[in-house]
Protein backbone atom coordinates (compact mmCIF):
# COMPACT_ATOMS: atom_id res chain seq x y z
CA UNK A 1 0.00 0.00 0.00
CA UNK A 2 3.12 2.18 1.02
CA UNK A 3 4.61 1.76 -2.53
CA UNK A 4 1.16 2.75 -4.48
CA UNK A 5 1.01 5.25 -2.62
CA UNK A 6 -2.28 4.14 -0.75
CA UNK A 7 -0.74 6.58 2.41
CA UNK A 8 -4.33 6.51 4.39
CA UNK A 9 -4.84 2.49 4.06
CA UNK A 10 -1.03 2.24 4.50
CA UNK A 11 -0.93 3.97 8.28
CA UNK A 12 -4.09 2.29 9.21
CA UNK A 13 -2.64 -1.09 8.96
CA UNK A 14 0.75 0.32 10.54
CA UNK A 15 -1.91 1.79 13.39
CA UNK A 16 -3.27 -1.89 14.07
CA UNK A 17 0.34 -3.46 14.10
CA UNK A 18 1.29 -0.61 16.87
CA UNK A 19 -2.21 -1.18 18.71
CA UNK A 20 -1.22 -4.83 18.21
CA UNK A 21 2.15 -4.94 19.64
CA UNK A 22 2.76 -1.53 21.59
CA UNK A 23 6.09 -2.42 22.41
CA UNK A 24 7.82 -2.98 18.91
CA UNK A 25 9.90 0.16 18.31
CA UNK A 26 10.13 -1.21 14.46
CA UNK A 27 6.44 -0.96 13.46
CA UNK A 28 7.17 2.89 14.98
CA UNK A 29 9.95 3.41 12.90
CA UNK A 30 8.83 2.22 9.55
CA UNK A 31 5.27 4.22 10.00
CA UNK A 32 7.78 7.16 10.93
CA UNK A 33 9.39 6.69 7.33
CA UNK A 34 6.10 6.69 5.35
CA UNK A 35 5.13 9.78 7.02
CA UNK A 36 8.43 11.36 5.75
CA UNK A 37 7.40 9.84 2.20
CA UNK A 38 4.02 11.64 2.54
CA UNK A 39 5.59 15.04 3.20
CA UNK A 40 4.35 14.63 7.13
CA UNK A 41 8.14 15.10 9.45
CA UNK A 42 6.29 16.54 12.77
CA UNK A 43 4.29 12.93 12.17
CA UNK A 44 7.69 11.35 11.76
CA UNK A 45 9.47 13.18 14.39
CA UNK A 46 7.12 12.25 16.89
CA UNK A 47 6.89 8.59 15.79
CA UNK A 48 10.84 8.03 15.53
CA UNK A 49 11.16 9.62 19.35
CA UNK A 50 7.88 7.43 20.77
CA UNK A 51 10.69 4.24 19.22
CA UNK A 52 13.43 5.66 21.25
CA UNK A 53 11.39 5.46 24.36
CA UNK A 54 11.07 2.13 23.73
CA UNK A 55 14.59 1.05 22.78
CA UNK A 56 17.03 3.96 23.57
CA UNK A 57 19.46 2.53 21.12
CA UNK A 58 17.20 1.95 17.99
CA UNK A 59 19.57 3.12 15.46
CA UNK A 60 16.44 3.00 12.64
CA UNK A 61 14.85 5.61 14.77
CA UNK A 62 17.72 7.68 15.30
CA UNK A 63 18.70 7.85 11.69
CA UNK A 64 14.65 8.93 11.36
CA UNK A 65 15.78 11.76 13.54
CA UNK A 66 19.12 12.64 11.66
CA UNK A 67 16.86 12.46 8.31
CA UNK A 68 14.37 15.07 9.54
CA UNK A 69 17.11 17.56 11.41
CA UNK A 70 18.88 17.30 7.59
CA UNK A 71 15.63 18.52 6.09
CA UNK A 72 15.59 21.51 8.34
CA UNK A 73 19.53 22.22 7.82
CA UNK A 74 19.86 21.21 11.88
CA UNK A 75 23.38 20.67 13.38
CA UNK A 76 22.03 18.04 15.28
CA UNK A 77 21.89 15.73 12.20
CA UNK A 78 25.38 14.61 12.06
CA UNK A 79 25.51 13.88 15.20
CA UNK A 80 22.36 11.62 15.22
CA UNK A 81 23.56 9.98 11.99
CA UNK A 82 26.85 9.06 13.67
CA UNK A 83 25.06 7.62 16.62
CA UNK A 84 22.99 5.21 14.88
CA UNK A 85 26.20 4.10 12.73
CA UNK A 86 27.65 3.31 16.44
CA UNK A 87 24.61 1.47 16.95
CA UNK A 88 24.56 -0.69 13.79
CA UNK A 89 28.19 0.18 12.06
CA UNK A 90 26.67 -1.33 8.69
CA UNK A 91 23.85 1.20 8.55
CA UNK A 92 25.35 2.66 5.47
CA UNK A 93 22.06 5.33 5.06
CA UNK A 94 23.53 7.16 8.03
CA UNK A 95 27.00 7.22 6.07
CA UNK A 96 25.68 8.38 3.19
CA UNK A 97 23.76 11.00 4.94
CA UNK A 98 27.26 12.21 6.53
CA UNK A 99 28.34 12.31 2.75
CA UNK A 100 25.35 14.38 1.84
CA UNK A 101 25.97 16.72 4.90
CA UNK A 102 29.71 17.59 4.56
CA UNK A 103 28.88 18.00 0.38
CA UNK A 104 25.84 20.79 1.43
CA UNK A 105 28.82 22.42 3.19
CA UNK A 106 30.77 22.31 0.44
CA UNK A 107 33.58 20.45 2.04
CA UNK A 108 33.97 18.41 -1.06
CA UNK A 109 36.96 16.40 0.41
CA UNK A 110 34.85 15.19 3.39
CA UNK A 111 32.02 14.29 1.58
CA UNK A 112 34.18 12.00 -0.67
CA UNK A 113 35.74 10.18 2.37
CA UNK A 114 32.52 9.74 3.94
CA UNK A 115 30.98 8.44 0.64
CA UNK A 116 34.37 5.88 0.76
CA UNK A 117 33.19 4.99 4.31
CA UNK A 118 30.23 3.82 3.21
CA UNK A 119 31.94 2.27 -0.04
CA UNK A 120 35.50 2.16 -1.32
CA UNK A 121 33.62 2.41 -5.02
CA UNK A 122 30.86 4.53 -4.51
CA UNK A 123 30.14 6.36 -8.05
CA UNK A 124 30.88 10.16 -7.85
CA UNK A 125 27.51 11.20 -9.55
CA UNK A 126 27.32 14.39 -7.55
CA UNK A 127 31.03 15.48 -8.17
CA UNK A 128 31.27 14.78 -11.95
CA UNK A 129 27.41 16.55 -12.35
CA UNK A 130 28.50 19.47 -10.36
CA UNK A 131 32.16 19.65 -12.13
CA UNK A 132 29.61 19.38 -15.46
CA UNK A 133 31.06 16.47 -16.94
CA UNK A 134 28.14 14.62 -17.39
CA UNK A 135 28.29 10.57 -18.53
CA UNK A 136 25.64 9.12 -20.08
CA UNK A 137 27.64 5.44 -20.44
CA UNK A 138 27.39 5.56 -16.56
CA UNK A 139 23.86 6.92 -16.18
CA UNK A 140 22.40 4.30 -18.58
CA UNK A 141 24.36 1.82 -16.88
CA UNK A 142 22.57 2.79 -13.68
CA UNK A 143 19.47 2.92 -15.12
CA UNK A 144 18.99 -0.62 -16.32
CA UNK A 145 20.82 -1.88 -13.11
CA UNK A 146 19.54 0.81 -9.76
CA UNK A 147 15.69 1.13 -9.19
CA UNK A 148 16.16 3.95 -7.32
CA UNK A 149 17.76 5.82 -10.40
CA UNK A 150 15.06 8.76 -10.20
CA UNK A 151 16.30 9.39 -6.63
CA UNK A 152 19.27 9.67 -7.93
CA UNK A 153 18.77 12.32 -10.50
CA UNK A 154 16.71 14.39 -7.60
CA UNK A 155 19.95 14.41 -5.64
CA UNK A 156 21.84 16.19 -7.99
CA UNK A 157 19.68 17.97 -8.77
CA UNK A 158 19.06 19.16 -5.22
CA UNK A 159 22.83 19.78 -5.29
CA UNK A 160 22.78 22.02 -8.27
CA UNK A 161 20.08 24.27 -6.66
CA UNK A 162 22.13 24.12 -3.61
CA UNK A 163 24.57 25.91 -5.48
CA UNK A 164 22.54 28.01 -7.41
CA UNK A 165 22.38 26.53 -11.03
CA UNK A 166 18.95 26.05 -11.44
CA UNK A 167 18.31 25.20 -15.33
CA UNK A 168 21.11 22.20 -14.30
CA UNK A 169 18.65 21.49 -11.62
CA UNK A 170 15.59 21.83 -13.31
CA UNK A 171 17.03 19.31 -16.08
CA UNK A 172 17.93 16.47 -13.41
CA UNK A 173 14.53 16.80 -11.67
CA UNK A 174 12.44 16.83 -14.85
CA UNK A 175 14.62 13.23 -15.45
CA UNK A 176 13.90 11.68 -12.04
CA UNK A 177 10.43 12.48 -12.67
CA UNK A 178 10.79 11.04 -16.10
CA UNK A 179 11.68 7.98 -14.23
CA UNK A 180 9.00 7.72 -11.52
CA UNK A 181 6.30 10.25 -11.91
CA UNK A 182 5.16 9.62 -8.82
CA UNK A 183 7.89 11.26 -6.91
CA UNK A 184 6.73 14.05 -6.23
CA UNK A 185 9.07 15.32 -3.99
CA UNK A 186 11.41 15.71 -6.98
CA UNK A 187 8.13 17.13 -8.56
CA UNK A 188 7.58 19.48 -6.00
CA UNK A 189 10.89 21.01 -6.13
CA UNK A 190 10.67 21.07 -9.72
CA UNK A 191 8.09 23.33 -9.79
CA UNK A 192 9.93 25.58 -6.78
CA UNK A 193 12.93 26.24 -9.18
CA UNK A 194 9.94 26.76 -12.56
CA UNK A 195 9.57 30.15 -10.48
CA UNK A 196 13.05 31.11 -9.98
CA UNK A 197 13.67 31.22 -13.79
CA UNK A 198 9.46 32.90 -13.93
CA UNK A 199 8.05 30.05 -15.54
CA UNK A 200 5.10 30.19 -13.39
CA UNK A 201 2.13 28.69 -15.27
CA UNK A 202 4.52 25.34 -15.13
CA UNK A 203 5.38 25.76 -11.74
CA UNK A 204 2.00 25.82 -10.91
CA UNK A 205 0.63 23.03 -12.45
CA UNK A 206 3.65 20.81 -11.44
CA UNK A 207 3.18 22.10 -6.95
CA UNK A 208 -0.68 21.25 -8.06
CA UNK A 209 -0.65 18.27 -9.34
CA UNK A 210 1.56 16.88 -6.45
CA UNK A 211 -0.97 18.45 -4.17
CA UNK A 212 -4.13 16.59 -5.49
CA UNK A 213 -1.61 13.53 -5.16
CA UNK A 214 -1.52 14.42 -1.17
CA UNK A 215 2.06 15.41 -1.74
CA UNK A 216 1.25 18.54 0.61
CA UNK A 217 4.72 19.34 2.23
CA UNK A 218 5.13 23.14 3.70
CA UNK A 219 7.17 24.22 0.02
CA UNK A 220 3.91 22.98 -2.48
CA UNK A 221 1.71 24.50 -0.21
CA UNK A 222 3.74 27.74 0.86
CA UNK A 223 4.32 28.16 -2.90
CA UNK A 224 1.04 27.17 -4.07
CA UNK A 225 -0.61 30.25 -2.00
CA UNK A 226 2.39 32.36 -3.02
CA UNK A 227 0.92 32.49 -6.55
CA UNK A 228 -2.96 32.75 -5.63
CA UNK A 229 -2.01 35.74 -4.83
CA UNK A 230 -0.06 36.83 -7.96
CA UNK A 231 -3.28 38.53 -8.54
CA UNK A 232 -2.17 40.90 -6.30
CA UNK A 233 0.76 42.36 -8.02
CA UNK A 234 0.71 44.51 -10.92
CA UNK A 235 3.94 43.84 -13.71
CA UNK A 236 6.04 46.63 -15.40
CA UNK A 237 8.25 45.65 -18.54
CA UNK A 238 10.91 47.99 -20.49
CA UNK A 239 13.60 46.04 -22.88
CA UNK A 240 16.24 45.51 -20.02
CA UNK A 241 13.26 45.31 -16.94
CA UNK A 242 11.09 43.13 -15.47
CA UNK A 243 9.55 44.76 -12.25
CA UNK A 244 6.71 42.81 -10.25
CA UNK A 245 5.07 45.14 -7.38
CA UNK A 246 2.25 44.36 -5.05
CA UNK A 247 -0.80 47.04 -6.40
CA UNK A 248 -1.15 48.72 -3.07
CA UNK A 249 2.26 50.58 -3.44
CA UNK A 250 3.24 49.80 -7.15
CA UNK A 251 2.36 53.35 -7.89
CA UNK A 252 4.50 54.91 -5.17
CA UNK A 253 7.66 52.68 -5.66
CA UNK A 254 7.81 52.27 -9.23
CA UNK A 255 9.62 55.41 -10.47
CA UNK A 256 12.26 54.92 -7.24
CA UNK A 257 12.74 51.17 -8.06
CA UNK A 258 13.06 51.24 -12.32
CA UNK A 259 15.61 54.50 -11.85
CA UNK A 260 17.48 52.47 -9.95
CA UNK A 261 17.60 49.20 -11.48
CA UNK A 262 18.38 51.19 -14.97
CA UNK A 263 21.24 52.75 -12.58
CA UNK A 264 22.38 49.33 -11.40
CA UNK A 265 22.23 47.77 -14.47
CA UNK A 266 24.33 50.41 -16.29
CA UNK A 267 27.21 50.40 -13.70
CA UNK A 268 27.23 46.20 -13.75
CA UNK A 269 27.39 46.18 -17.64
CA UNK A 270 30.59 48.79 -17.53
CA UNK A 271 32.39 46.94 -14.20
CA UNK A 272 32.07 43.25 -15.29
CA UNK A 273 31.79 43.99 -19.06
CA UNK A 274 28.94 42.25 -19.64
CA UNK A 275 25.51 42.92 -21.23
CA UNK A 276 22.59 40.68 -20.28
CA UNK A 277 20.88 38.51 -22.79
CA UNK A 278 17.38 38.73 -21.00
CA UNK A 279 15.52 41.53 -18.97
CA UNK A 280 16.44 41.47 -15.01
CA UNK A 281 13.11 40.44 -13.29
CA UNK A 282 12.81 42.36 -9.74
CA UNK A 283 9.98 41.46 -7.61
CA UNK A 284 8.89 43.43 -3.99
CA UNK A 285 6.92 41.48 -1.54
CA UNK A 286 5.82 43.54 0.67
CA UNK A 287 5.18 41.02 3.61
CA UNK A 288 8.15 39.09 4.54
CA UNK A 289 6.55 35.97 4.41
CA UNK A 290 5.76 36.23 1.21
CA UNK A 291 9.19 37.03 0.33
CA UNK A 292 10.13 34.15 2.34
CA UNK A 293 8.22 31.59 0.39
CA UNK A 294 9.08 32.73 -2.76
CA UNK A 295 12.99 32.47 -2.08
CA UNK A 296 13.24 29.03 -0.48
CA UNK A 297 9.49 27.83 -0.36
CA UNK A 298 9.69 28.54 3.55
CA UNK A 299 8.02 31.26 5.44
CA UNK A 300 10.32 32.55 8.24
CA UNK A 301 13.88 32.22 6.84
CA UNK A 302 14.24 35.27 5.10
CA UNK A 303 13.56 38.96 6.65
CA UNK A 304 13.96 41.11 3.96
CA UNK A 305 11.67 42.47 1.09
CA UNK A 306 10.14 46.16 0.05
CA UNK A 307 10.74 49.14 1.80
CA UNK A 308 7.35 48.90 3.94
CA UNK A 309 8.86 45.54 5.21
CA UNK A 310 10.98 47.84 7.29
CA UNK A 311 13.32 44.37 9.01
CA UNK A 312 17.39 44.95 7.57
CA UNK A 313 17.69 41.83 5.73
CA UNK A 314 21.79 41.05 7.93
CA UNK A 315 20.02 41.03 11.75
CA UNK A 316 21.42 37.78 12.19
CA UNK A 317 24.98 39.09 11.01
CA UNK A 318 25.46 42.88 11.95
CA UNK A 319 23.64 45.80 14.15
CA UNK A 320 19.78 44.67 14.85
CA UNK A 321 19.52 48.48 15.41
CA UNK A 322 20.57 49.06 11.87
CA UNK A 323 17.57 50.50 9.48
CA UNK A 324 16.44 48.74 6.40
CA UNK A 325 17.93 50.52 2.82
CA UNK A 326 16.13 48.69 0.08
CA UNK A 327 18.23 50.26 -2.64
CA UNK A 328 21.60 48.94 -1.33
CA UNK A 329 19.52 45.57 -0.83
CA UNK A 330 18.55 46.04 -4.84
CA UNK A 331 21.78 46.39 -5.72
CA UNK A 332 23.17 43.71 -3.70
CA UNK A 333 20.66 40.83 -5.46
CA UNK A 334 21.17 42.68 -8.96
CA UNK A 335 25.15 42.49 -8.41
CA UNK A 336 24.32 38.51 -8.15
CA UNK A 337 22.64 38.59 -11.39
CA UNK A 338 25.86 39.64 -13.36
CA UNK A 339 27.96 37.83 -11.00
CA UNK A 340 26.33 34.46 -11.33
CA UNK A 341 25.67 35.11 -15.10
CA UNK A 342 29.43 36.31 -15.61
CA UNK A 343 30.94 32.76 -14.33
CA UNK A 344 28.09 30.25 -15.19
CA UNK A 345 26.68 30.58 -11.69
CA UNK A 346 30.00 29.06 -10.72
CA UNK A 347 31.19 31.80 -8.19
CA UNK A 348 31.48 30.89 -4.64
CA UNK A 349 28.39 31.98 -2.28
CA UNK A 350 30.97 33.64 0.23
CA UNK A 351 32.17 35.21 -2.65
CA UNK A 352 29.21 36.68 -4.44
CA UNK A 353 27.29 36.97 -0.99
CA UNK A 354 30.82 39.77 -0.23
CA UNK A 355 31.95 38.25 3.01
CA UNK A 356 35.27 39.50 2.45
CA UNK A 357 36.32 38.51 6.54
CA UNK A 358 35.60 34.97 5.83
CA UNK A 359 38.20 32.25 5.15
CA UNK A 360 35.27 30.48 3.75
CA UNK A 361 31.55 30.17 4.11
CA UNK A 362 28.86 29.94 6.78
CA UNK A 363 28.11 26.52 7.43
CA UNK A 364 24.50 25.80 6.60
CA UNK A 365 24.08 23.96 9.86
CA UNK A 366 26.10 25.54 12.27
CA UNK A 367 26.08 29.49 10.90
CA UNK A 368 29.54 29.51 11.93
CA UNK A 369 32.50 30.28 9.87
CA UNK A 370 34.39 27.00 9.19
């Protein structure tokens, strides 16, 4: 029932097997990992802990644990992954999740050793794809012989987004959905990264159809609303200028905001020597949620957006007491277009991000400087 995707019929027969034998962490564990398949981790989390107070050293329960602090980008992951590979040192999910953590840092050395850990010849699919030497030999290989091939391709392509080539990304996901149409978490994210590059009508009809397939995590349904309310905004375009403003101050901010992309863009195309091939597409949320969503499908991790949303977008870096300057915010994310669009979206995100006191970049899960 699990694997056709029969979620409600599935959890009612895992709810009898608990009922059944209420002492059986595993019956816990496995329900824990459908609910992660069905987009539900508070279900999960709660599940994988109620194991552990059964058997304190359940390493399937832990690893459910490390699996849902990864989601989040939680410190604690690595060190629950490591503690279930104590537990059961041929748990090789929890090594590979140690791989995937160290490579979302970008500590490509330690993500290879970890990978090694877990198998002295463990393909380097993510390494060659994000070096963009791609292999089809290899891939077809994997095809005939890996079921799991479309999970595959949604890894790297989580891995290009993670490093901000998106039309890489958006190719990988459209093939692991090519693969198993029913995976809609690779759907779901597909559909994310339609908007970043303003394919919208796509976008949408990707999120929806995993949400009528009760595919309902926090990003389809975050993003989902995001564009209900498109009908909101009101849409300026010149040749060079794409500018997206909500209608009850689109009147107000539009002179202040084309001047100054016109500026912006004029000063980028002298310093880097470069002339965009496609209008710049600026869009002003005036509610920070909004904003939130439509950067990382997440409300609540981002706290900047229009000059009414009055929060300065570095509080977790500089002065709190510091007041919000949208232009220098608008010419920060313009300087990334040119940037990213100068080296193939190959420059550094402590680089672009100008973090010149940094050795290297935050880490994700920490948000200290390694």
């Amino acid at each position: 029932m699990w694997k056709a995707r029969r979620f409600k019929e599935a959890n009612e027969v895992f709810l009898a097997l608990v009922a059944k034998e209420p002492r059986n962490p595993d019956y816990k564990v496995r329900l824990g990992r459908m609910a992660m398949d069905h987009a539900e981790p508070t279900y999960a989390y709660d599940l994988f802990n109620e194991a552990l107070e059964i058997k304190k050293d359940h390493a399937g329960a832990l690893m459910g644990l490390a699996l849902v602090a990864s989601e989040n980008f939680e410190a604690r992951a690595g060190d629950l992954a490591k503690k279930a590979l104590e537990i059961d040192p041929k748990l090789l999910e929890a090594q590979e999740l140690l791989a995937r953590i160290a490579l979302e840092d970008n500590d490509n050395h330690k993500a290879t050793a970890e990978a090694r850990k877990a198998s002295p010849s463990t393909p380097r699919a993510s390494r060659d794809g994000d070096s963009g030497h791609h292999r089809p030999a290899r891939r077809q290989e994997g095809k005939r012989l890996d079921p799991h091939t479309a999970r595959g391709y949604e890894t790297i392509g989580h891995f290009f987004v993670m490093n901000r080539r998106y039309e890489e990304g958006i190719q990988y996901y459209r093939k692991a959905i090519e693969l198993d149409p029913q995976l809609y978490s690779a759907r779901s994210q597909l559909g994310v990264n339609l908007m970043r590059l303003g394919l919208n009508d796509e976008a949408y009809q990707q999120l929806e159809t995993c949400f009528k397939n009760e595919f309902q995590d926090a990003a389809t349904r975050n993003s989902l609303q995001l564009m209900d309310s498109y009908k909101n905004f009101v849409t300026f375009t010149t040749p060079t200028t794409i500018l997206k403003l909500h209608k009850k101050e689109a009147e107000l901010l539009r002179p202040y905001f084309q001047s100054e992309m016109e500026r912006a863009i004029a000063t980028y195309e002298k310093k880097y020597r470069l002339k965009l091939e496609k209008p710049v597409q600026v869009e002003v949320y005036p509610d920070h949620e909004d904003f939130a969503v439509r950067t990382l499908g997440m409300p609540d991790w981002a706290r900047w957006a229009s000059p009414s949303a009055t929060s300065w977008p570095w509080t977790a870096l500089r002065d709190a007491s510091r007041t919000f300057h949208w232009a220098s915010t608008l010419w920060h994310e313009m300087s990334h277009v040119y940037t990213l669009t100068a080296t193939g979206h190959r420059v550094p995100r402590w680089f672009t991000e100008g973090w010149p006191s940094m050795k290297r970049p935050l880490s994700r899960r920490t948000g200290a400087t390694v």
